[in-house]
N, C-alpha and C. Protein backbone atom coordinates (compact mmCIF):
# COMPACT_ATOMS: atom_id res chain seq x y z
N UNK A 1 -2.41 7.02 22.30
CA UNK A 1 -2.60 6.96 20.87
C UNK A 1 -3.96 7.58 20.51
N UNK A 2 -4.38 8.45 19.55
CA UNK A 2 -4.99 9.25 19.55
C UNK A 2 -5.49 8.98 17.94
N UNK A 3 -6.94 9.02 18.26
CA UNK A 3 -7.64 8.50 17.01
C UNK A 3 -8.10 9.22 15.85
N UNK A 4 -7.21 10.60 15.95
CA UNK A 4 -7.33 11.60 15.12
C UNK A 4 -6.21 12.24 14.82
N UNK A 5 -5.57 12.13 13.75
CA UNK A 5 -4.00 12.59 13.33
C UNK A 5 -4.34 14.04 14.03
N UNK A 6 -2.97 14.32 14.12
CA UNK A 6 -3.02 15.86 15.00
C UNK A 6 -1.23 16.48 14.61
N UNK A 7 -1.60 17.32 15.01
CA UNK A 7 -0.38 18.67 14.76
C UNK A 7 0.80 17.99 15.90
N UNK A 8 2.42 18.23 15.65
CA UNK A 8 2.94 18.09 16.65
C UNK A 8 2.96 16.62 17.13
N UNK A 9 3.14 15.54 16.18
CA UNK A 9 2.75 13.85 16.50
C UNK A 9 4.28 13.75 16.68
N UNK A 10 4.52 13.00 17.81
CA UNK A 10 6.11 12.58 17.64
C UNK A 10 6.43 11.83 16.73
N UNK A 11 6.81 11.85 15.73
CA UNK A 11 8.35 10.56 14.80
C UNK A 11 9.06 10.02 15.79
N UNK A 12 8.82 8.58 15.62
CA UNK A 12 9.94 8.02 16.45
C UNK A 12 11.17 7.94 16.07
N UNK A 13 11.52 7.78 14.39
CA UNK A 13 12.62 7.53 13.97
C UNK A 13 13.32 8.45 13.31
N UNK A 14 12.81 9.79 12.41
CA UNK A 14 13.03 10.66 11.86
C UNK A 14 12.73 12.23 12.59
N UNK A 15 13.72 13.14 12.50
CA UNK A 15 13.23 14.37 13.36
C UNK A 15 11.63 15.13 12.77
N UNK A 16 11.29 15.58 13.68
CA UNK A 16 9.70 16.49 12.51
C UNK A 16 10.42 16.84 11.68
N UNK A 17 11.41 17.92 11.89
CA UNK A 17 11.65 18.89 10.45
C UNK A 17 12.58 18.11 9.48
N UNK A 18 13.10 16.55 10.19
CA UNK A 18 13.29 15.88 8.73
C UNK A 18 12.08 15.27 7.75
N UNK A 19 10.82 15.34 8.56
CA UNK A 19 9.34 14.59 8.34
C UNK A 19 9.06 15.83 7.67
N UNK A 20 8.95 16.98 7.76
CA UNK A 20 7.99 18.21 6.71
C UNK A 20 9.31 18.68 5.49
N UNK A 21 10.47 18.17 6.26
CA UNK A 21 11.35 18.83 4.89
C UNK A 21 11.12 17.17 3.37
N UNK A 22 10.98 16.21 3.89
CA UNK A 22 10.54 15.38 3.09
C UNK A 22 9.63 15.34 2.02
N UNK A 23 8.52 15.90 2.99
CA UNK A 23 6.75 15.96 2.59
C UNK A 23 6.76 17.93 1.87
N UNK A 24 7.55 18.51 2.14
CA UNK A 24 7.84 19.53 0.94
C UNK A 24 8.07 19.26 -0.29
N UNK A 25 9.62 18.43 -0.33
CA UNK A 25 10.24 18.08 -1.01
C UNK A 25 9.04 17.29 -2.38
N UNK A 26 8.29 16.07 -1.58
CA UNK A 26 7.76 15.39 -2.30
C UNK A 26 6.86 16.64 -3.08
N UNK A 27 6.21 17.19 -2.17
CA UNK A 27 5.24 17.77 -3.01
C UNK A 27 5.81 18.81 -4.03
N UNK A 28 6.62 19.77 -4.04
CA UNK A 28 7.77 19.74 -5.08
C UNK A 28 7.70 19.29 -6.26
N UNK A 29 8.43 17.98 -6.09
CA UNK A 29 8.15 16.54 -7.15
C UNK A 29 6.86 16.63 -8.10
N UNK A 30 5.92 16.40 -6.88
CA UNK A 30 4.32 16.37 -7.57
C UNK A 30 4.46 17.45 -8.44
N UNK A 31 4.51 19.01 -8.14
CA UNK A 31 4.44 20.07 -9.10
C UNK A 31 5.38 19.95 -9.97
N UNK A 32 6.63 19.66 -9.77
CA UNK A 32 7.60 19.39 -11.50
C UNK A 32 7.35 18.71 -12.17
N UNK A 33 6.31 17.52 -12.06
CA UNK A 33 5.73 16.51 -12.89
C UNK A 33 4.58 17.42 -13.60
N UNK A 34 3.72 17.74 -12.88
CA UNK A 34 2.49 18.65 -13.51
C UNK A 34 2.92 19.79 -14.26
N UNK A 35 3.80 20.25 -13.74
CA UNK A 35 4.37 21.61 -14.38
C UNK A 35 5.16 21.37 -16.24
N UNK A 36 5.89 20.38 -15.99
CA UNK A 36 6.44 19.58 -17.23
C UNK A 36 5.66 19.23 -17.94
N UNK A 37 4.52 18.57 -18.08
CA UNK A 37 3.24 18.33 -18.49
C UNK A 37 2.61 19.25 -19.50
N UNK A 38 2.91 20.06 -18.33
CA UNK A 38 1.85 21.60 -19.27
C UNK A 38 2.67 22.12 -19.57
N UNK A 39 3.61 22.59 -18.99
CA UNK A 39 4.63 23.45 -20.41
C UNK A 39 5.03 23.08 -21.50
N UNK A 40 5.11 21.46 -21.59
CA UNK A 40 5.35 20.51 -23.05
C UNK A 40 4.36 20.75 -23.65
N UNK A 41 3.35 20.60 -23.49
CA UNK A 41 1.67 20.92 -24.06
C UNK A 41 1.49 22.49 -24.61
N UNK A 42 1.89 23.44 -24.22
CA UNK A 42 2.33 25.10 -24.46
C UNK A 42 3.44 24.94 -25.29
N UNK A 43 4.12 24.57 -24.74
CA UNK A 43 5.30 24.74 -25.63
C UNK A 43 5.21 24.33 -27.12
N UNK A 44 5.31 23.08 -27.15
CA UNK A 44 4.63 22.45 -28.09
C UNK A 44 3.33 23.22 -29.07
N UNK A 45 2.62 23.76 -28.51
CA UNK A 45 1.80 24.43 -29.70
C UNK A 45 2.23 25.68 -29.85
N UNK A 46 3.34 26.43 -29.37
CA UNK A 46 3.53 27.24 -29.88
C UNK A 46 5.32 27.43 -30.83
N UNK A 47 5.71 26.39 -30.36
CA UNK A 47 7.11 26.60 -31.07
C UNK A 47 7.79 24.92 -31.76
N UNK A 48 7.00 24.18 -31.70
CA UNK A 48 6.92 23.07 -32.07
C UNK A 48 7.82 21.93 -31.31
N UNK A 49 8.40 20.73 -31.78
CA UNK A 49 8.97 20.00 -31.02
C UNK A 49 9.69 20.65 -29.78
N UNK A 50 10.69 21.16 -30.31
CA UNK A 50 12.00 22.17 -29.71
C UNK A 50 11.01 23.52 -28.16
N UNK A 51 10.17 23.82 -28.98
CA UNK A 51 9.29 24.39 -27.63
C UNK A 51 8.95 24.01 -26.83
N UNK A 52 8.06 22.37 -26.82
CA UNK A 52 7.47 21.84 -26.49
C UNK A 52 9.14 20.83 -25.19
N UNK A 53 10.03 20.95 -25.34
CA UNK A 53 10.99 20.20 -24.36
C UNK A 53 11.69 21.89 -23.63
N UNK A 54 11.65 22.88 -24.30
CA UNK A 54 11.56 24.27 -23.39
C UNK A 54 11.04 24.42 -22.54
N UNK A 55 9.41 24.21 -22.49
CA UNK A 55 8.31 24.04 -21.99
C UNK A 55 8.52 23.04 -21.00
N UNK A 56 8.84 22.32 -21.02
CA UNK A 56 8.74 21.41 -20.50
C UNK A 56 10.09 21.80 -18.91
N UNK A 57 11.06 21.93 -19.50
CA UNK A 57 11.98 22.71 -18.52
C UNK A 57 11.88 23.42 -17.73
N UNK A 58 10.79 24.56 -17.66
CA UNK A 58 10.36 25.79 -17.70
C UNK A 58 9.48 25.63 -16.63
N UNK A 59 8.44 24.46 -16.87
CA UNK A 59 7.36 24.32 -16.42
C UNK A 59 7.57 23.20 -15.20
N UNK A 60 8.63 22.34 -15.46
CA UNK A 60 8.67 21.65 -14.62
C UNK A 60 9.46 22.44 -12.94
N UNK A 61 10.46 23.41 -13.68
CA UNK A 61 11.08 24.45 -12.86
C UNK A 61 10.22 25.12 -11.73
N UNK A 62 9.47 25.63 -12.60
CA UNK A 62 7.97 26.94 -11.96
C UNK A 62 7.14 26.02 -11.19
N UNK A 63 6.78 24.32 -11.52
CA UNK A 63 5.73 23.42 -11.06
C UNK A 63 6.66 22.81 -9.52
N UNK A 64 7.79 22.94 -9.67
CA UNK A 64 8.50 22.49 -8.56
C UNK A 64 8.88 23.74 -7.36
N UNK A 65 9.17 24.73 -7.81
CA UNK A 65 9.19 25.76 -6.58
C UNK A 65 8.06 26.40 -6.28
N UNK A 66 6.79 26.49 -7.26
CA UNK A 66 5.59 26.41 -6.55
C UNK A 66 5.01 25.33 -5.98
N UNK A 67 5.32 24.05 -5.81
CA UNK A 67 4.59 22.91 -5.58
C UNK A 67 5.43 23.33 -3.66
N UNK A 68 6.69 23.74 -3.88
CA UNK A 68 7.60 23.18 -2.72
C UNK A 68 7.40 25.10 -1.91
N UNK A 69 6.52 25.88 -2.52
CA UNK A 69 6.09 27.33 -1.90
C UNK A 69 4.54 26.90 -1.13
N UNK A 70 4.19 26.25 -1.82
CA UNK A 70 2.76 26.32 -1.37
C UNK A 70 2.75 25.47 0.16
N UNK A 71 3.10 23.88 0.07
CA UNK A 71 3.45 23.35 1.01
C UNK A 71 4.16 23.87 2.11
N UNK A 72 4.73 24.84 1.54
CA UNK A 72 5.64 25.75 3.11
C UNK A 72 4.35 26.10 3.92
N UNK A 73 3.81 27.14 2.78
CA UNK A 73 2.79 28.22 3.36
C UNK A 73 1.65 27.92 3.61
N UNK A 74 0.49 26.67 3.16
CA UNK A 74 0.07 26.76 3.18
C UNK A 74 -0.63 24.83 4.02
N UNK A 75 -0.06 24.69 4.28
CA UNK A 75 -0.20 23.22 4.56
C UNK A 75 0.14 23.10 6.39
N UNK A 76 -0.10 22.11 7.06
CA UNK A 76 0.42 21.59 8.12
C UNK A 76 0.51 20.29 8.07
N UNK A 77 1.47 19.64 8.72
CA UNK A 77 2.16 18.65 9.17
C UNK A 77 1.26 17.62 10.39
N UNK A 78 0.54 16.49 9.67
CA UNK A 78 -0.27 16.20 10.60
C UNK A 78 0.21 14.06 11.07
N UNK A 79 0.11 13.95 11.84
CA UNK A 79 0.40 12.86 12.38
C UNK A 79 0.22 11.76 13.31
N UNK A 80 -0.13 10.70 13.61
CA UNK A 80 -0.99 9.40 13.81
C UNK A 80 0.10 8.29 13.90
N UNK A 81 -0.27 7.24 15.29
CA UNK A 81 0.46 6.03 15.27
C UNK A 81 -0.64 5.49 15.75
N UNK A 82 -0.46 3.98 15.28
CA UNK A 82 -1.54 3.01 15.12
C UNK A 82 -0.27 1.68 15.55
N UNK A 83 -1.02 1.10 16.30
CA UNK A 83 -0.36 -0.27 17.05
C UNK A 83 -0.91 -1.48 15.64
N UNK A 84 -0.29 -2.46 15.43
CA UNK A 84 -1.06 -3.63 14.42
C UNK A 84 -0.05 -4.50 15.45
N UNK A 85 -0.45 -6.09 15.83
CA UNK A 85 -0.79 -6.89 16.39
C UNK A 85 -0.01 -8.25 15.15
N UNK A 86 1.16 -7.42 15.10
CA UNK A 86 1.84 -8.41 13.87
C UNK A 86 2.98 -8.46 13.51
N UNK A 87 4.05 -9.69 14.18
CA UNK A 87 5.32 -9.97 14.46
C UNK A 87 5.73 -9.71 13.45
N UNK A 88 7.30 -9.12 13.55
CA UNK A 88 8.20 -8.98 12.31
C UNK A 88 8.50 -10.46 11.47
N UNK A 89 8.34 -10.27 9.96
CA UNK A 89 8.73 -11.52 9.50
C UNK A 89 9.01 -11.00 8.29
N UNK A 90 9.79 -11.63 7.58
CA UNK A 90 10.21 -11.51 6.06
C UNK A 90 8.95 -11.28 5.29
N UNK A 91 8.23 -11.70 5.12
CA UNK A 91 6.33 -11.65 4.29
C UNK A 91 5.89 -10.33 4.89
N UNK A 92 5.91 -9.77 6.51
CA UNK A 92 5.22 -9.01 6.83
C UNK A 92 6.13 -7.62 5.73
N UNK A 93 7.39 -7.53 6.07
CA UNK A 93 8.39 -6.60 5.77
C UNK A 93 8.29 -6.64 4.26
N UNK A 94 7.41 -7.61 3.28
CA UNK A 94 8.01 -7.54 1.69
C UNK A 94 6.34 -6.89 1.23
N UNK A 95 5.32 -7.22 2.17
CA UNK A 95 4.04 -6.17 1.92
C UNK A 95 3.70 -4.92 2.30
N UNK A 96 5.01 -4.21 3.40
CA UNK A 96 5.10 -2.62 3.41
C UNK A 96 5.68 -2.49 2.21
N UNK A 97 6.87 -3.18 2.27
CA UNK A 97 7.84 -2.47 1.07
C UNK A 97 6.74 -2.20 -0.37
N UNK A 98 6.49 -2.70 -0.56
CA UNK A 98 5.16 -3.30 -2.03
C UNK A 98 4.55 -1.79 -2.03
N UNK A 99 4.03 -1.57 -0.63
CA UNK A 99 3.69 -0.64 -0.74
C UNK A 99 3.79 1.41 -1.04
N UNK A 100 5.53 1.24 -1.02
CA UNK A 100 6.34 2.57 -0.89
C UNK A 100 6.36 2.76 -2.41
N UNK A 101 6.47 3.71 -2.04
CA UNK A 101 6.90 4.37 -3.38
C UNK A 101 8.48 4.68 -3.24
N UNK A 102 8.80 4.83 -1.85
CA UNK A 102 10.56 4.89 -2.26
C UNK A 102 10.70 4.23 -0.65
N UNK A 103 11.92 3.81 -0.25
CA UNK A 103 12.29 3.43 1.17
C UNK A 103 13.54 4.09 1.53
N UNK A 104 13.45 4.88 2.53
CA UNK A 104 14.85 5.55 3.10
C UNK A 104 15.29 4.69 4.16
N UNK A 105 17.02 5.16 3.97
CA UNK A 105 17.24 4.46 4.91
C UNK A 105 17.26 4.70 6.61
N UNK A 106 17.20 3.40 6.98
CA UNK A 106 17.11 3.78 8.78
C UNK A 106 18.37 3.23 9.38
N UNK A 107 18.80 3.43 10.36
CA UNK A 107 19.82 3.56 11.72
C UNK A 107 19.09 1.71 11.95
N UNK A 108 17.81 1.66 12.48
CA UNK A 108 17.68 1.24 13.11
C UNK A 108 17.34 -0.44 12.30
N UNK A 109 17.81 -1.69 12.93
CA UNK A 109 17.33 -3.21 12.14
C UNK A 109 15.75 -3.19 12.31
N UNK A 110 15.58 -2.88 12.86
CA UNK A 110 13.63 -3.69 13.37
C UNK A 110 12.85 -2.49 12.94
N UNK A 111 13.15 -1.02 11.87
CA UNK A 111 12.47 -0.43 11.42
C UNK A 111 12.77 -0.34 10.19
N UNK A 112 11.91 0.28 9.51
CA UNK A 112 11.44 0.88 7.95
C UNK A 112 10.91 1.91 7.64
N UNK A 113 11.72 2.76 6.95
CA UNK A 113 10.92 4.47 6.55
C UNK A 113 11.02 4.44 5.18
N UNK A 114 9.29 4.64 4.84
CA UNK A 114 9.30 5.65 3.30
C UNK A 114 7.78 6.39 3.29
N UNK A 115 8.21 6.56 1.54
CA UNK A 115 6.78 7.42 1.02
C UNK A 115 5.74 6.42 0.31
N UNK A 116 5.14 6.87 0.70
CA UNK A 116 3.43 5.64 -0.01
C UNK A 116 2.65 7.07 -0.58
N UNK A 117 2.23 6.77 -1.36
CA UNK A 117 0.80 7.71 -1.79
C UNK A 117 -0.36 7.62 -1.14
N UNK A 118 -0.78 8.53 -0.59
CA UNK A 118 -1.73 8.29 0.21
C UNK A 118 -2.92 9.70 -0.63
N UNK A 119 -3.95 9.97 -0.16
CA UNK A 119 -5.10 11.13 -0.12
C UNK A 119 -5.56 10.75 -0.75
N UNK A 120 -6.21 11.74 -2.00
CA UNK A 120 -7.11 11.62 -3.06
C UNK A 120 -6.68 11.61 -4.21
N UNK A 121 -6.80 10.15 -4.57
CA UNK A 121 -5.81 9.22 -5.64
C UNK A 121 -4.59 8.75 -5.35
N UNK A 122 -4.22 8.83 -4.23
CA UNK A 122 -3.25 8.63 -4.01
C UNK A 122 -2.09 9.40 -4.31
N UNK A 123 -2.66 10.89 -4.42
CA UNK A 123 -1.89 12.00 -5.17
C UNK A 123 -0.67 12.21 -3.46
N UNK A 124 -1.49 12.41 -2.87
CA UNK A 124 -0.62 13.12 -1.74
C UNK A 124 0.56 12.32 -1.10
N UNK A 125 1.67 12.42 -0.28
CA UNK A 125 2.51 11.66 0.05
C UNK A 125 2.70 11.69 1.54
N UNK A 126 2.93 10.38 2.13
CA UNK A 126 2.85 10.17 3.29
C UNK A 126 4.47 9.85 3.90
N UNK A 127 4.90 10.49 4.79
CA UNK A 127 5.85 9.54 5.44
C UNK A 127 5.42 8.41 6.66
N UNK A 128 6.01 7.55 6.11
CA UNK A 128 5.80 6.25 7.27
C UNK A 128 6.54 5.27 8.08
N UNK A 129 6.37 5.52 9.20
CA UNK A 129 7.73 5.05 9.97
C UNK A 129 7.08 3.63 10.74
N UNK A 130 7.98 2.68 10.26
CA UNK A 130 7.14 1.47 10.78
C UNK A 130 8.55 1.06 12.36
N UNK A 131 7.94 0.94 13.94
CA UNK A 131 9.20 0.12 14.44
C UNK A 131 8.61 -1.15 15.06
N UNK A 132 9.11 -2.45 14.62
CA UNK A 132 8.63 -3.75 15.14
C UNK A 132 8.80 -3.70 16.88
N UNK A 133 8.42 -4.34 17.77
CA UNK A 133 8.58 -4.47 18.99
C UNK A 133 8.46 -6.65 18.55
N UNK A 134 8.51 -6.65 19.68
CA UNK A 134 8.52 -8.01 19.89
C UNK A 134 7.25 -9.04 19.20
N UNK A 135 6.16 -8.39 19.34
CA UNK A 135 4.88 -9.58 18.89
C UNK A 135 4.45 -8.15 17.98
N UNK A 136 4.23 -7.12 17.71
CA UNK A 136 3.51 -5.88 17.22
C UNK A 136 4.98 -4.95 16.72
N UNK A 137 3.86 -4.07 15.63
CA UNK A 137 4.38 -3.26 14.89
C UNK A 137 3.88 -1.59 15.62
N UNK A 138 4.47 -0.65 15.58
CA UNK A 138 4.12 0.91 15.85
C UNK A 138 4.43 1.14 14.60
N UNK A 139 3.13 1.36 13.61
CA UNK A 139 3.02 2.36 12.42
C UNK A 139 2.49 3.74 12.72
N UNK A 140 4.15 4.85 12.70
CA UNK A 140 3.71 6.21 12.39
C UNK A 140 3.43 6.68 11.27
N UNK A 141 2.24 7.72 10.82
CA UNK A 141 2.55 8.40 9.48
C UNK A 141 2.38 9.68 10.06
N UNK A 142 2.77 10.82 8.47
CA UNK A 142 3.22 11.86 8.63
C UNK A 142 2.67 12.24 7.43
N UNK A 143 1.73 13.43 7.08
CA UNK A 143 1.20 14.03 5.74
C UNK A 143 0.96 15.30 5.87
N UNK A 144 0.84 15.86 4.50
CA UNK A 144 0.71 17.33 4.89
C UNK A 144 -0.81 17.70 4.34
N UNK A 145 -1.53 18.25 5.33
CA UNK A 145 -3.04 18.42 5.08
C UNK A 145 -2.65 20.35 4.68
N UNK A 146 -3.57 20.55 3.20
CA UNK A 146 -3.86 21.75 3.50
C UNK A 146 -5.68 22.39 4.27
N UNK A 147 -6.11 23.20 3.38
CA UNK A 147 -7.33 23.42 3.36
C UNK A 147 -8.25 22.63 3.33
N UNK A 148 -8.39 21.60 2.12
CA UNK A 148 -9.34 20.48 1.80
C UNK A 148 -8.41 19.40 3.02
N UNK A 149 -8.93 19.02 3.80
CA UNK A 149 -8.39 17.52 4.22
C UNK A 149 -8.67 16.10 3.36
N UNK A 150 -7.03 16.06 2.96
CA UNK A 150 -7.58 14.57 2.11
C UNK A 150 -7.48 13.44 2.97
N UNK A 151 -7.66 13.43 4.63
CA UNK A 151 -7.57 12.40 5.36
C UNK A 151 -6.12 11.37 4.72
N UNK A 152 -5.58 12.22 4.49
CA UNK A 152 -3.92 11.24 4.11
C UNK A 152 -3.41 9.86 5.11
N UNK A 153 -3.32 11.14 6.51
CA UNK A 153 -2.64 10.18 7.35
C UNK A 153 -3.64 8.83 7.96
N UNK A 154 -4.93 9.11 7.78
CA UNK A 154 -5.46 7.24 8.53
C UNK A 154 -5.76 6.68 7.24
N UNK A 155 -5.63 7.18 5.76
CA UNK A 155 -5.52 6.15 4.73
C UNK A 155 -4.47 5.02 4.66
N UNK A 156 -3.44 6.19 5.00
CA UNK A 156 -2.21 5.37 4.76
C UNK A 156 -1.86 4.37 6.03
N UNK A 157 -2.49 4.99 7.12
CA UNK A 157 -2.52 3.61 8.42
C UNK A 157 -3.29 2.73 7.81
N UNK A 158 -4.34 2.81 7.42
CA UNK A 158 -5.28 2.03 6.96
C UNK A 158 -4.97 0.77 6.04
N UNK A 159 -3.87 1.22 4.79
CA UNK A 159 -3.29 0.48 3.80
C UNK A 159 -2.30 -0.11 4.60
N UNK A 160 -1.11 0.48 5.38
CA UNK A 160 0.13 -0.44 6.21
C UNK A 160 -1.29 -1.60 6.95
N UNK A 161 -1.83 -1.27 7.43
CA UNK A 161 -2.78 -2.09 8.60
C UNK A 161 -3.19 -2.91 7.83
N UNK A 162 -3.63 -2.96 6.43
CA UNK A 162 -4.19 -4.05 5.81
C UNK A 162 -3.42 -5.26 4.91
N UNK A 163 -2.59 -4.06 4.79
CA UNK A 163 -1.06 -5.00 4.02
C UNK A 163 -0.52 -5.87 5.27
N UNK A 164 -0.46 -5.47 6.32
CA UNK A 164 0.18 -6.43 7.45
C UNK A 164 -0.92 -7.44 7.99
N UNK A 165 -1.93 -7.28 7.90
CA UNK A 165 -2.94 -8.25 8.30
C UNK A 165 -2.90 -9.34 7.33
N UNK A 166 -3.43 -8.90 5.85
CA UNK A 166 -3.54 -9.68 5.29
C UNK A 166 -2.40 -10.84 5.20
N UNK A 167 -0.81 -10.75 5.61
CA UNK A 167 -0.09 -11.42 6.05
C UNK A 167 -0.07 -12.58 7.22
N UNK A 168 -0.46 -11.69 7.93
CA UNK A 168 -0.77 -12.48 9.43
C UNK A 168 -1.62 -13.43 9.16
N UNK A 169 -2.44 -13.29 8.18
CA UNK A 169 -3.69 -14.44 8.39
C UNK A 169 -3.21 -16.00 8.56
């Protein structure tokens, strides 16, 4: 286990290229939200109500296949597992969930996969693969770092690790 997310991290539960086609996807998302935003805002001052939901179409369109271009090209796929010291229990399992922003489903009973917000603001999106063992949890994450590193992936260990502690106590 390696104390520095790195390129090439195994997923235990999800394939990589189901882990970066995710973390595209999301970021995608992120740009059709921003993109919608501002084209309602354009739109809107130039053609009034009726522009302003054009705009909005338009922008969310252009904000989503550039959000889901850039992440191709310009990002890598970085990844981290962290051991926590904390039996499966109904309480432990209802303070990950708390924490997702969505939960996919798994194959497996004694795991849990989703997206949490993780980076700077919590803008960026993490995949996180939690699998219980007997007394301990293996929390993987999965984020896409470009240029700026927003240290995504040990935030988001950081938050599963504290959400499960604070349980355990």
């Amino acid at each position: 286990m390696s104390s520095q997310p790195r390129r090439d991290h195994p997923s235990p539960l999800l394939t990589a290229d189901r882990v970066r086609e995710i973390l595209i996807d999301s970021n995608g998302e992120a740009g059709a939200a921003g993109g919608a935003v501002g084209g309602a805002i354009g739109g809107s001052a130039v053609g009034g109500a009726l522009g302003g939901a054009a705009g909005a179409r338009g922008g969310s369109s252009g904000g989503r296949t550039g959000g889901r271009l850039g992440a191709r090209m310009f990002t890598r796929v970085l990844g981290q597992t962290r051991t926590v010291p904390v039996p499966r229990s109904p309480e432990a399992l209802e303070a990950v969930r708390r924490l997702l922003r969505q939960e996919l489903p798994s194959a497996e009973d004694a795991a849990v996969i989703g997206l949490m917000g993780t980076g700077w603001l919590n803008m960026n999106t993490a995949v996180v693969q939690l699998v219980w063992l007997r007394d301990r949890v293996e929390v993987t994450a999965h984020a896409l770092e470009g240029l700026v590193n927003q240290r995504s992936v040990p935030k988001a260990l950081d938050a599963v690790e504290r959400a499960l502690r604070a349980v355990d106590r």
